[in-house]
Protein backbone atom coordinates (compact mmCIF):
# COMPACT_ATOMS: atom_id res chain seq x y z
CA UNK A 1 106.09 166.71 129.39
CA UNK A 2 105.77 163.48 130.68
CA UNK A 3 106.02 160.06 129.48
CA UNK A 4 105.52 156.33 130.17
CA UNK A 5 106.49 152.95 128.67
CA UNK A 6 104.71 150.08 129.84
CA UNK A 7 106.03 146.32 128.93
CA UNK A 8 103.73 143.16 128.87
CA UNK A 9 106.01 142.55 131.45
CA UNK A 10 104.52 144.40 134.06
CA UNK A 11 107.35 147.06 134.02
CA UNK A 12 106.87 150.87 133.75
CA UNK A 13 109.37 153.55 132.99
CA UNK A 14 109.20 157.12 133.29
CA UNK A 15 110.92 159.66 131.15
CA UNK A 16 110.79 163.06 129.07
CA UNK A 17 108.19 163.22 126.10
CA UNK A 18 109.40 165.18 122.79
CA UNK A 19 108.16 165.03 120.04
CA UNK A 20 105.01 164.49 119.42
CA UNK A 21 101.85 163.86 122.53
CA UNK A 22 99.88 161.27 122.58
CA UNK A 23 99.63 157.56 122.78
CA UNK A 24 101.13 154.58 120.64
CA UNK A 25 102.18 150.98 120.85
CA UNK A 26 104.25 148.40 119.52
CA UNK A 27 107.03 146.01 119.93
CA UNK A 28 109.57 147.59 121.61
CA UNK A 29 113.38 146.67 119.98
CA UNK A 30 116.23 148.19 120.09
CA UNK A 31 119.51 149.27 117.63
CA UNK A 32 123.20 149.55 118.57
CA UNK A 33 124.08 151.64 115.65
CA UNK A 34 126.35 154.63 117.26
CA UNK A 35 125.03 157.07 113.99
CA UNK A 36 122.31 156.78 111.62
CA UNK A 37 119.17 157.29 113.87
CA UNK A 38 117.17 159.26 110.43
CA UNK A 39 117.93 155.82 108.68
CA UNK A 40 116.43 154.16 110.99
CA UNK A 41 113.60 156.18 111.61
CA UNK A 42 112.34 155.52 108.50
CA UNK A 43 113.24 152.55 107.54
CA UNK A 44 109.91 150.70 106.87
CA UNK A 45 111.12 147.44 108.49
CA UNK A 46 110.15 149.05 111.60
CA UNK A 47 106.57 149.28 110.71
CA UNK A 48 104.95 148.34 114.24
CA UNK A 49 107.90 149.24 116.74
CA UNK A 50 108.92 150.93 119.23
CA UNK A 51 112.73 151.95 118.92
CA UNK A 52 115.17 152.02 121.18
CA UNK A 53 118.95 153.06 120.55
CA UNK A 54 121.73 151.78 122.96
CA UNK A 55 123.89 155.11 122.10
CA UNK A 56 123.43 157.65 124.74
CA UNK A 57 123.31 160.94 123.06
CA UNK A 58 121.23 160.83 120.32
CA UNK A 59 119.99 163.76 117.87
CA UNK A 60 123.57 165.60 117.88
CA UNK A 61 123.68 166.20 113.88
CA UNK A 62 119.72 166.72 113.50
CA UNK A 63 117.96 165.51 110.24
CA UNK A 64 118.41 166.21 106.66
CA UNK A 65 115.99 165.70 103.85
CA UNK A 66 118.62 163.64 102.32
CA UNK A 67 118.98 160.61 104.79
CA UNK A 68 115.35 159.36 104.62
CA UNK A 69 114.99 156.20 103.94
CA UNK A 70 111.21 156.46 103.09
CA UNK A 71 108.27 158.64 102.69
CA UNK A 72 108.30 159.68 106.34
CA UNK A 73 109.38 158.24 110.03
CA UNK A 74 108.12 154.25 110.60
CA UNK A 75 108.61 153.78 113.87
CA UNK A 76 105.79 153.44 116.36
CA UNK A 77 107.58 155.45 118.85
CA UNK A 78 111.11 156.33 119.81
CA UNK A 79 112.82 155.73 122.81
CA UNK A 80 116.53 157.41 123.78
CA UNK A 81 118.75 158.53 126.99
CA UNK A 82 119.30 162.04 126.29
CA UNK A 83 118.11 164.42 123.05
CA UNK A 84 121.13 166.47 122.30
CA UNK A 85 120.04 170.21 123.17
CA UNK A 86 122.56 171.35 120.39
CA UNK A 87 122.35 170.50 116.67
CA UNK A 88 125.69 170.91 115.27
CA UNK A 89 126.06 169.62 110.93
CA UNK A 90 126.33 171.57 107.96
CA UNK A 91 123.25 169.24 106.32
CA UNK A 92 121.21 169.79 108.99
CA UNK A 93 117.83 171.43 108.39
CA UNK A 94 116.07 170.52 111.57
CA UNK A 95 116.51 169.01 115.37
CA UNK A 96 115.44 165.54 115.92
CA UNK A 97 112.19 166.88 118.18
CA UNK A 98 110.28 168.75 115.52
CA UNK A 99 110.66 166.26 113.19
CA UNK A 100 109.15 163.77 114.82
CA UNK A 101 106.49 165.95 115.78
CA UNK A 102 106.08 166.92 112.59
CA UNK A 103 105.56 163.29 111.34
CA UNK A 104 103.29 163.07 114.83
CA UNK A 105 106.01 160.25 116.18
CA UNK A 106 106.30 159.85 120.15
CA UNK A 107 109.56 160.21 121.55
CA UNK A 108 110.49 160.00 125.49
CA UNK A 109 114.50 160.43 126.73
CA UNK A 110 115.82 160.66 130.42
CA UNK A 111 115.62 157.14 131.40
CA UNK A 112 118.03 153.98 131.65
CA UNK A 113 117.90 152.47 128.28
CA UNK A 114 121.01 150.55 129.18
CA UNK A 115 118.11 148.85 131.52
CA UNK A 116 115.66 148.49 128.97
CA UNK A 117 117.59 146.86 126.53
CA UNK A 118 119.55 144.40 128.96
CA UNK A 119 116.03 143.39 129.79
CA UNK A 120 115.36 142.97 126.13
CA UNK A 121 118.41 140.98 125.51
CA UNK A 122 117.49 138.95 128.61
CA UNK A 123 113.58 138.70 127.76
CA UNK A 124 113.19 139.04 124.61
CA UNK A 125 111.70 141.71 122.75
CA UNK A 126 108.55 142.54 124.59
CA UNK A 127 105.28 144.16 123.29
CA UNK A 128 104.73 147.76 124.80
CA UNK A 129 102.73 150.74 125.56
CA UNK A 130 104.19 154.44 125.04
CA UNK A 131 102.32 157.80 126.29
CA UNK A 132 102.29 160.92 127.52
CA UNK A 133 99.06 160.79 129.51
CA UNK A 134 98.61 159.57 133.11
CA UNK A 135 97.15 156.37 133.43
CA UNK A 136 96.87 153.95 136.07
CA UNK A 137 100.31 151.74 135.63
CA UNK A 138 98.16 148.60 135.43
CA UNK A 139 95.93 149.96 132.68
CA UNK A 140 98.95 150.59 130.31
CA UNK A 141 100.15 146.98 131.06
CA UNK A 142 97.11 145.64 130.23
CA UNK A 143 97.39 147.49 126.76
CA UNK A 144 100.72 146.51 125.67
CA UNK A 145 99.48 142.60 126.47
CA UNK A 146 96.26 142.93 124.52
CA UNK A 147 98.91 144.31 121.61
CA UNK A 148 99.05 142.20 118.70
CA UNK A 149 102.31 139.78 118.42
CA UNK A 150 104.58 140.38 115.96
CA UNK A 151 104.41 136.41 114.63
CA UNK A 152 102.07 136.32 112.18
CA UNK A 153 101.71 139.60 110.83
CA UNK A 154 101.48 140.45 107.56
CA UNK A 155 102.56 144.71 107.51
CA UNK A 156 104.03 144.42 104.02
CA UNK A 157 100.78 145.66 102.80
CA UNK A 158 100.66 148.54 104.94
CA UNK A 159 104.33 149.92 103.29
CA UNK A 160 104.37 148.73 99.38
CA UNK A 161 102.96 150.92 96.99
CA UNK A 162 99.83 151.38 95.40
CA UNK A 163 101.25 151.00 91.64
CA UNK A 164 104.42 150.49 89.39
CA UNK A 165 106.82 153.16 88.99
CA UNK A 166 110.20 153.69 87.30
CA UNK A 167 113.57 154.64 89.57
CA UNK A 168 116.23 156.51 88.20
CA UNK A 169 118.67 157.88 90.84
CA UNK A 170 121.71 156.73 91.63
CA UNK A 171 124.76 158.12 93.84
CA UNK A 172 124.19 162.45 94.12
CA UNK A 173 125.99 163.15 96.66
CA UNK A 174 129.83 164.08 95.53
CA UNK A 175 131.09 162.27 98.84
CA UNK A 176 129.35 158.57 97.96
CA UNK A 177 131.40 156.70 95.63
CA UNK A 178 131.45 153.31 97.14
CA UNK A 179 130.13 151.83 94.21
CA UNK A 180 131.18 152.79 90.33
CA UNK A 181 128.79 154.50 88.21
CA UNK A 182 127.65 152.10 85.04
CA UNK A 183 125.72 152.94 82.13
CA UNK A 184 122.52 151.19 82.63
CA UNK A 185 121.82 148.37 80.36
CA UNK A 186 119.91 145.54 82.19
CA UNK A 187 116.08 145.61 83.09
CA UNK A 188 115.52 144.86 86.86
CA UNK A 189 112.14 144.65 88.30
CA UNK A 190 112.56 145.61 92.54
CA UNK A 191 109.75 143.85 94.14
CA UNK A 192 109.05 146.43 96.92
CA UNK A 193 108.23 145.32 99.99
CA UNK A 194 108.83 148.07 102.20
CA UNK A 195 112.13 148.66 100.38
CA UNK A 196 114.60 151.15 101.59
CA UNK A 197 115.55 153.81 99.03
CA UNK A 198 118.88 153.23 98.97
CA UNK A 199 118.72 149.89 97.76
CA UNK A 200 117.30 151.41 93.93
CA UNK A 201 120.22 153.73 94.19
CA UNK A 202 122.45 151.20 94.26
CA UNK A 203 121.14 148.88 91.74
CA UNK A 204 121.02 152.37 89.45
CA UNK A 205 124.49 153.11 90.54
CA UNK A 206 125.52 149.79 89.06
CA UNK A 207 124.13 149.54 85.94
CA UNK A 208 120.11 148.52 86.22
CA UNK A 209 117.16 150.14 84.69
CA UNK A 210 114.98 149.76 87.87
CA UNK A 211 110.96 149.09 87.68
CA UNK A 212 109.66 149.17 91.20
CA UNK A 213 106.40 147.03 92.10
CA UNK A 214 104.35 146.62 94.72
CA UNK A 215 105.10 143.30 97.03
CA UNK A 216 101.85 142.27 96.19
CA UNK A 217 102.63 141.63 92.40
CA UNK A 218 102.05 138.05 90.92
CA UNK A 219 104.87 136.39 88.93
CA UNK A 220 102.77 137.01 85.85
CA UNK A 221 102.75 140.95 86.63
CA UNK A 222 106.35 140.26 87.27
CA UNK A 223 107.42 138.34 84.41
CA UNK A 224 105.06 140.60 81.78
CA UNK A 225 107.73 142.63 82.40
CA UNK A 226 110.50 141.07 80.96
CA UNK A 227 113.51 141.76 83.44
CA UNK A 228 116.42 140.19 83.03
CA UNK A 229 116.81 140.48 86.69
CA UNK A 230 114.46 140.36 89.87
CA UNK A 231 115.39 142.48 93.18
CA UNK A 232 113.00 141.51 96.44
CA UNK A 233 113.35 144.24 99.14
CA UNK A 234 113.65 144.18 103.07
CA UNK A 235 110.16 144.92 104.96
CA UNK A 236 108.26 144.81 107.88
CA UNK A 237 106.81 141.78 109.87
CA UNK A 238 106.79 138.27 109.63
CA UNK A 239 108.00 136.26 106.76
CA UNK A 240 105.76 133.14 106.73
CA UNK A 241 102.57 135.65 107.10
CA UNK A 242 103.34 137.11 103.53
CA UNK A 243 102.28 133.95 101.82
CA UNK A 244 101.68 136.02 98.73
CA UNK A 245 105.19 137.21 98.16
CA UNK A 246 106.31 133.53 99.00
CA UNK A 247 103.53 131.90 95.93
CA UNK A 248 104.83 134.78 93.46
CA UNK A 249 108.76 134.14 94.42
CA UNK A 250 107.86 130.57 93.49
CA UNK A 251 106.59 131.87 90.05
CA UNK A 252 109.83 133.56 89.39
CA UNK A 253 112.41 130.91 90.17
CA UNK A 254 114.68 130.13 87.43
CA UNK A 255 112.93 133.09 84.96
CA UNK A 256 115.67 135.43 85.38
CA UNK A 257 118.37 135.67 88.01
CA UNK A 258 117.33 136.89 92.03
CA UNK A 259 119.00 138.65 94.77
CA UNK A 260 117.07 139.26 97.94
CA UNK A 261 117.80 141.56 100.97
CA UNK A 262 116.69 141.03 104.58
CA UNK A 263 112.71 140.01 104.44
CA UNK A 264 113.28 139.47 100.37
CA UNK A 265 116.21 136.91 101.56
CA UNK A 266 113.72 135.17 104.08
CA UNK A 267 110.51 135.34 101.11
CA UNK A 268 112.98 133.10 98.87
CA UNK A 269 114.27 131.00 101.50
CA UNK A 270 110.29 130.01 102.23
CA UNK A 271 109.90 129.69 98.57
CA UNK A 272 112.66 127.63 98.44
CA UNK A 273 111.37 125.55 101.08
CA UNK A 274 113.21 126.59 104.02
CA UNK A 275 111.21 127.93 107.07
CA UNK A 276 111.88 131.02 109.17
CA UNK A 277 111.50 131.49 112.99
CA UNK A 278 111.70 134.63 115.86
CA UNK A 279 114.65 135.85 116.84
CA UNK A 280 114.55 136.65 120.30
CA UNK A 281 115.78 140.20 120.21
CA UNK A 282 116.69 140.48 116.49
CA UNK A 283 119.62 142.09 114.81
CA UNK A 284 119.27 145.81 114.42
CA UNK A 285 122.56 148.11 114.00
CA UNK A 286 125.43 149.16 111.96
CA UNK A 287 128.25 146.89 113.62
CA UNK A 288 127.14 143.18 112.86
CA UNK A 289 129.97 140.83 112.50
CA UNK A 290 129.28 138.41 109.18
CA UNK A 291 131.88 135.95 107.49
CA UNK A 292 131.13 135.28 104.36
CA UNK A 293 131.71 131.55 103.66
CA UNK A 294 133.12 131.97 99.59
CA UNK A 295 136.02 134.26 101.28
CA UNK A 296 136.57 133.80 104.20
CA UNK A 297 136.59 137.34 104.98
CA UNK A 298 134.22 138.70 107.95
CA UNK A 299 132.10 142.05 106.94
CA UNK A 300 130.95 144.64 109.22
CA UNK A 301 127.09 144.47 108.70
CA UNK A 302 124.07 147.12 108.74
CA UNK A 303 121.31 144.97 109.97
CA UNK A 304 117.29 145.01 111.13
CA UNK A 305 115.40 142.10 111.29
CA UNK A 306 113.88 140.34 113.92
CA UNK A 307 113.36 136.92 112.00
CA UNK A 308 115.95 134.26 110.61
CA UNK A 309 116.17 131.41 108.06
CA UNK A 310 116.08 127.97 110.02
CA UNK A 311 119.80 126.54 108.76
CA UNK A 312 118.35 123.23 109.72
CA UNK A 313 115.09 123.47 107.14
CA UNK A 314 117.16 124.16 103.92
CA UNK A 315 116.41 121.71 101.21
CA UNK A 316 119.07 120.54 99.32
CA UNK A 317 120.67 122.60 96.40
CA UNK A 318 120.59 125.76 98.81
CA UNK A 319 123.99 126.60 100.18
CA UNK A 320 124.37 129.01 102.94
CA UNK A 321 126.91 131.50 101.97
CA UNK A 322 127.21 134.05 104.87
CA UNK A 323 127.00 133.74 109.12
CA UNK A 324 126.66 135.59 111.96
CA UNK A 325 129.37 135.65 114.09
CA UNK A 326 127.67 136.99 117.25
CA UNK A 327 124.86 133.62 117.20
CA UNK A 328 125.56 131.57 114.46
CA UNK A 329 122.74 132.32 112.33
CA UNK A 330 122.18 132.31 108.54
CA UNK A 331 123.03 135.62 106.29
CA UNK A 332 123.21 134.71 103.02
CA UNK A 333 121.76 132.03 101.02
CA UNK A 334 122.42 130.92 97.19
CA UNK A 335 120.85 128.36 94.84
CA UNK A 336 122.94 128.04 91.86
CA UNK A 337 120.61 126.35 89.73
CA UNK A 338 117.76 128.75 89.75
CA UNK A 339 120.47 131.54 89.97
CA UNK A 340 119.45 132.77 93.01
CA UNK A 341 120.86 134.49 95.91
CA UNK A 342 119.93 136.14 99.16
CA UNK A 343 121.11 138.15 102.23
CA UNK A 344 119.84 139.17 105.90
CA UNK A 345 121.73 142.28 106.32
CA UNK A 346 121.96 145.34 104.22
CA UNK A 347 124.78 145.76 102.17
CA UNK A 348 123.36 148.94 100.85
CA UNK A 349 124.81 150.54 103.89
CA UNK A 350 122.18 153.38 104.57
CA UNK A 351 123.38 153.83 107.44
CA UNK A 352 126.00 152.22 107.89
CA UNK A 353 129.64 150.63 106.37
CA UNK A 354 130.49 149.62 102.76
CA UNK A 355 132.15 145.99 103.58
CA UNK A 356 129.35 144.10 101.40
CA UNK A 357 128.36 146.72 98.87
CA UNK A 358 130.05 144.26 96.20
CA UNK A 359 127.04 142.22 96.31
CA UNK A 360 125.23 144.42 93.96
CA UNK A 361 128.40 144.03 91.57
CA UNK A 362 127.70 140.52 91.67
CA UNK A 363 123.80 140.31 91.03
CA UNK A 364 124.70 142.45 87.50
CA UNK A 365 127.25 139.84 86.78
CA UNK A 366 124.92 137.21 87.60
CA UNK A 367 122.73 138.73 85.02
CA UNK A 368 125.72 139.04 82.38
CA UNK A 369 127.12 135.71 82.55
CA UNK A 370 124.75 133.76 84.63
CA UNK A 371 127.42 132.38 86.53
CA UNK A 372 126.79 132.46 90.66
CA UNK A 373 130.29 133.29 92.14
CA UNK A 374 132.27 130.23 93.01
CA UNK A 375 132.61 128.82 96.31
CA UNK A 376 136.32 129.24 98.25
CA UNK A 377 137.90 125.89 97.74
């Protein structure tokens, strides 16, 4: 089978289609993680992409029905050099190909990514076209550039859920221990905006009764409550375009203590007063070098987002607590008098390493002893 991605750019490559048939679109990114390509499949910050990994080989260990990060796949499409023929893990219940046709998910392998992506990294990520029927090259161009842009979309509302629910799993699996098991004892409402499940996990793991809501919950929903703490979630799209989220965030500020992760860390920094802007490729993979400015230590970072907090545009009282290392940007911001604090990355390492898992530790002792965690001197 056949397949074609066309760029806005006028470019057109040609590979192998597996999965499923068909036609989809998106903006077409791409991740350097060497493992962790079910995490990433449904991860519901990729609501609206096409995905492209760097690695070369790429469904070697198959899927399991314990990796998901989500209700099903997220991606738009999926884009790889070469689909392992052999599945080879002892959690495997199925190859890479029949699950995403399965979750009808467009896959194509047997071209040069490494060509892709340089002209990603060169370009910018680029709006695209993926298929598996013939078409005139110049007709799928002109698709992908009457696709949407990513600035200024809202897709929160197309991942949070319908209603309320309770979340009561932590760590099951005998070999995931990277955070201590605690008794819970303090309420925590997660503000879900197209959260990844093993952010509730940990916050169970450490000791929180967790209420999930949907992202488009007011403070007063929020607040009715009572949590003595308030999680907001990673998610799809583009920060400033969830004005919602930013108006209830504003609500909740100094009611009980907040820690944000990825698009929660960018919702805060708006409500804050801070702006956000477009990355030009984004940060997506397992292997992100980010010092974090208390310690002075540098953490390995799991990472997908293709906005950033403007450093520039943070009022005053905000400190900026983590970097990048690799551009500079911000990862982590705190305000200590509305006990509040935020990352970019995901320290809930799903997939990917346990270097900043401690940051759940600290939001429960934020909501112990309401003090933020001081500042290296």
């Amino acid at each position: 089978m056949r397949a074609y991605l066309a760029l806005e750019d006028g470019t057109v490559y040609e590979g192998k289609g597996f999965g499923a048939e068909g036609e989809t679109s998106g903006e077409v990114v791409f991740n350097t993680s060497l493992t962790g390509y079910q995490e990433a499949l449904t991860d519901p910050s990729y609501t609206g992409q096409i995905l492209t990994m760097t690695y070369t080989q790429i469904g070697n260990y198959g899927v399991n029905p314990d990796d998901v990060e989500s209700q099903g796949v997220q991606v738009k499409g999926f884009l790889i050099r070469e689909l392992s023929p052999l599945v080879s893990n002892f959690r495997s219940t199925e190859d890479l190909s029949h699950y995403l046709k399965r979750h009808k998910v467009l896959g194509m392998e047997g071209f040069d990514t490494r060509a892709l992506v340089r002209k990603l990294r060169i370009q910018g990520a680029m709006r695209g076209v993926l298929t598996t029927k013939e078409a005139p090259a110049a007709e799928l161009v002109a698709k992908a550039r009457a696709i949407p842009k990513m600035t200024g979309q809202d897709l929160v509302r197309d991942v949070t859920p319908k209603q309320a629910s309770a979340w009561t799993e932590g760590f099951t699996h005998p070999l995931t221990h990277y955070l201590s098991a605690r008794k819970s004892t303090h309420k925590v409402v997660a503000i879900d905006f197209g959260m990844k499940r093993n952010i509730p996990k940990c916050l169970t793991q450490v000791g929180c009764d967790v209420t999930v809501v949907p992202g488009t919950s007011t403070a007063a929903e929020v607040l009715a409550l009572k949590p003595e703490g308030i999680f907001l979630s990673n998610g799809p799209g583009d920060p400033a375009a969830v004005t919602y989220a930013v108006e209830t965030i504003k609500g909740l500020l100094g009611k009980a203590p907040i820690f944000g992760i990825c698009l929660g860390h960018q919702l805060l920094a708006l409500a804050l007063g801070a702006k956000t802007f477009k990355l030009k490729f984004g940060h997506r993979g397992s292997n992100q070098p980010v010092r974090n400015e208390n310690t002075g230590r540098v953490e390995i970072t799991c990472q997908n987002h293709g906005f950033a907090v403007d450093k520039d545009s943070l009022p005053q009282g905000v400190e900026v607590t983590h970097l990048n290392l690799n551009d500079n940007t911000v990862e982590g911001i705190r305000h200590p008098g509305h006990k509040a604090f935020s990352v970019q990355y995901h320290p809930e390492a799903s997939a990917g390493p346990h270097d900043s898992s401690y940051l759940f530790e600290d939001f429960v002792r934020l909501i112990e002893t309401g003090e933020m965690v001081k500042k290296k001197i």
